[in-house]
Protein backbone atom coordinates (compact mmCIF):
# COMPACT_ATOMS: atom_id res chain seq x y z
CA UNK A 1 0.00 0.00 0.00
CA UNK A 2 2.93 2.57 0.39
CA UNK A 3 4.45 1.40 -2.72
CA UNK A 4 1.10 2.53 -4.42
CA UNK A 5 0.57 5.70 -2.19
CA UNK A 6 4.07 6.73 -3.32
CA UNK A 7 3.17 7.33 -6.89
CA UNK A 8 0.54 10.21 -5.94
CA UNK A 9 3.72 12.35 -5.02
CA UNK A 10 5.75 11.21 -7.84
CA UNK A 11 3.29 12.54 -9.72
CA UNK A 12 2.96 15.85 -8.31
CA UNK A 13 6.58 16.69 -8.27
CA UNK A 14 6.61 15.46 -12.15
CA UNK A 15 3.63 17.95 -12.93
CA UNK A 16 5.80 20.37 -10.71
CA UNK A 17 8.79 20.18 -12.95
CA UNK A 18 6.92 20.14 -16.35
CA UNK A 19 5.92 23.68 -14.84
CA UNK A 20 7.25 26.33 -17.25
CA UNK A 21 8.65 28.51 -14.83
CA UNK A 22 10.98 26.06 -13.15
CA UNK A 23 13.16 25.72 -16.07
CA UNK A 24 14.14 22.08 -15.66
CA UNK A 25 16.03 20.41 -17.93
CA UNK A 26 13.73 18.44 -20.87
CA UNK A 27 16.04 15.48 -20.84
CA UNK A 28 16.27 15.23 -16.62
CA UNK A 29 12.29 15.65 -17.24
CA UNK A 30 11.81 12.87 -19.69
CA UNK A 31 13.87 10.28 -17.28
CA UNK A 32 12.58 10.43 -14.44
CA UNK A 33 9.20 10.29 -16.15
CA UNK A 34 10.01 7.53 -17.98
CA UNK A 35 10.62 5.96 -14.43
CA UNK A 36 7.15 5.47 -14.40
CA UNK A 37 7.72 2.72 -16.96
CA UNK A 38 10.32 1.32 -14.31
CA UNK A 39 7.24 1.30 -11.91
CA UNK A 40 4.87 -0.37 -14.55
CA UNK A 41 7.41 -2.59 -15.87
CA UNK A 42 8.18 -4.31 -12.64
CA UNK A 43 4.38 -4.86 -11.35
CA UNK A 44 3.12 -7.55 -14.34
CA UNK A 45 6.46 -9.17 -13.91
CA UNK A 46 6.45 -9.48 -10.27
CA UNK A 47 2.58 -10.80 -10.74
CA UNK A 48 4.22 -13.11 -13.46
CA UNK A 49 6.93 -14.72 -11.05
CA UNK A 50 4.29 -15.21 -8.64
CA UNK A 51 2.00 -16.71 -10.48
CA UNK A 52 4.10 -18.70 -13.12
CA UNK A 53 6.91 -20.29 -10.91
CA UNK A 54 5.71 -19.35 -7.50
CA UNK A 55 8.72 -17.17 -6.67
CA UNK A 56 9.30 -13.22 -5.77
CA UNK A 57 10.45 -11.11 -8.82
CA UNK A 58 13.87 -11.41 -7.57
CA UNK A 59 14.13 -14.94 -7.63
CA UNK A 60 13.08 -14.98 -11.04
CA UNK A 61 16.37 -13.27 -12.68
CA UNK A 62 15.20 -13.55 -16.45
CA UNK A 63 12.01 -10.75 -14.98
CA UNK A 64 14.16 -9.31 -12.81
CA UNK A 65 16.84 -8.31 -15.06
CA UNK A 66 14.60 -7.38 -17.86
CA UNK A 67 12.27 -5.30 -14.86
CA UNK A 68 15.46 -3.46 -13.62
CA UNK A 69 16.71 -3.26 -17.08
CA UNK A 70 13.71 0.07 -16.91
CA UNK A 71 15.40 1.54 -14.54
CA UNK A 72 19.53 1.37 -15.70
CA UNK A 73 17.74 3.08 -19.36
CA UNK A 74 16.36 5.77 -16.84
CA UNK A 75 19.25 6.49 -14.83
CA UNK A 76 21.23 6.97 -18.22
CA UNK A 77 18.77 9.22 -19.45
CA UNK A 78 18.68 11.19 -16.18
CA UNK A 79 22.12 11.37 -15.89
CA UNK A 80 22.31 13.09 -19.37
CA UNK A 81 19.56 14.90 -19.51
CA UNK A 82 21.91 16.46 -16.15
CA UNK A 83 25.20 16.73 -18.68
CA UNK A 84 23.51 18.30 -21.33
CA UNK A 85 22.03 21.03 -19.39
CA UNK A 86 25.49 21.62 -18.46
């Protein structure tokens, strides 16, 4: 339940720095929305370990690499999005 009660502020503070007057970088923008696919990715394949080999997601390393895969794309675009502003 605080997993899913986290995304209501995750979503504020990404409306927050869409906001035109806080200047933020597109490309820092764009990653850590596109953590949100991170968040979306992992959720069907933690329901898929479960339910197809009765394990967590990260005993299941094919779904758990590919899940966490998500998030190394979005630290990589966050961390450029960060060089290119510079």
């Amino acid at each position: 339940s605080l997993f899913g009660a986290s995304l209501f502020p995750w979503l504020a503070m990404l409306y927050w720095l869409k906001h035109p007057t806080v200047g933020a970088p597109p490309g820092v923008t764009f990653g850590l929305t596109f953590l949100l696919a991170f968040v979306f990715g992992s959720i069907p394949a933690a329901i898929g370990a479960g339910a197809l080999f009765g394990v967590s997601l990260a005993d299941a390393d094919w779904l758990h690499g590919s899940a966490e895969s998500l998030l190394a794309i979005t630290n990589c675009v966050v961390v450029f999005g960060f060089r290119d502003a510079i």
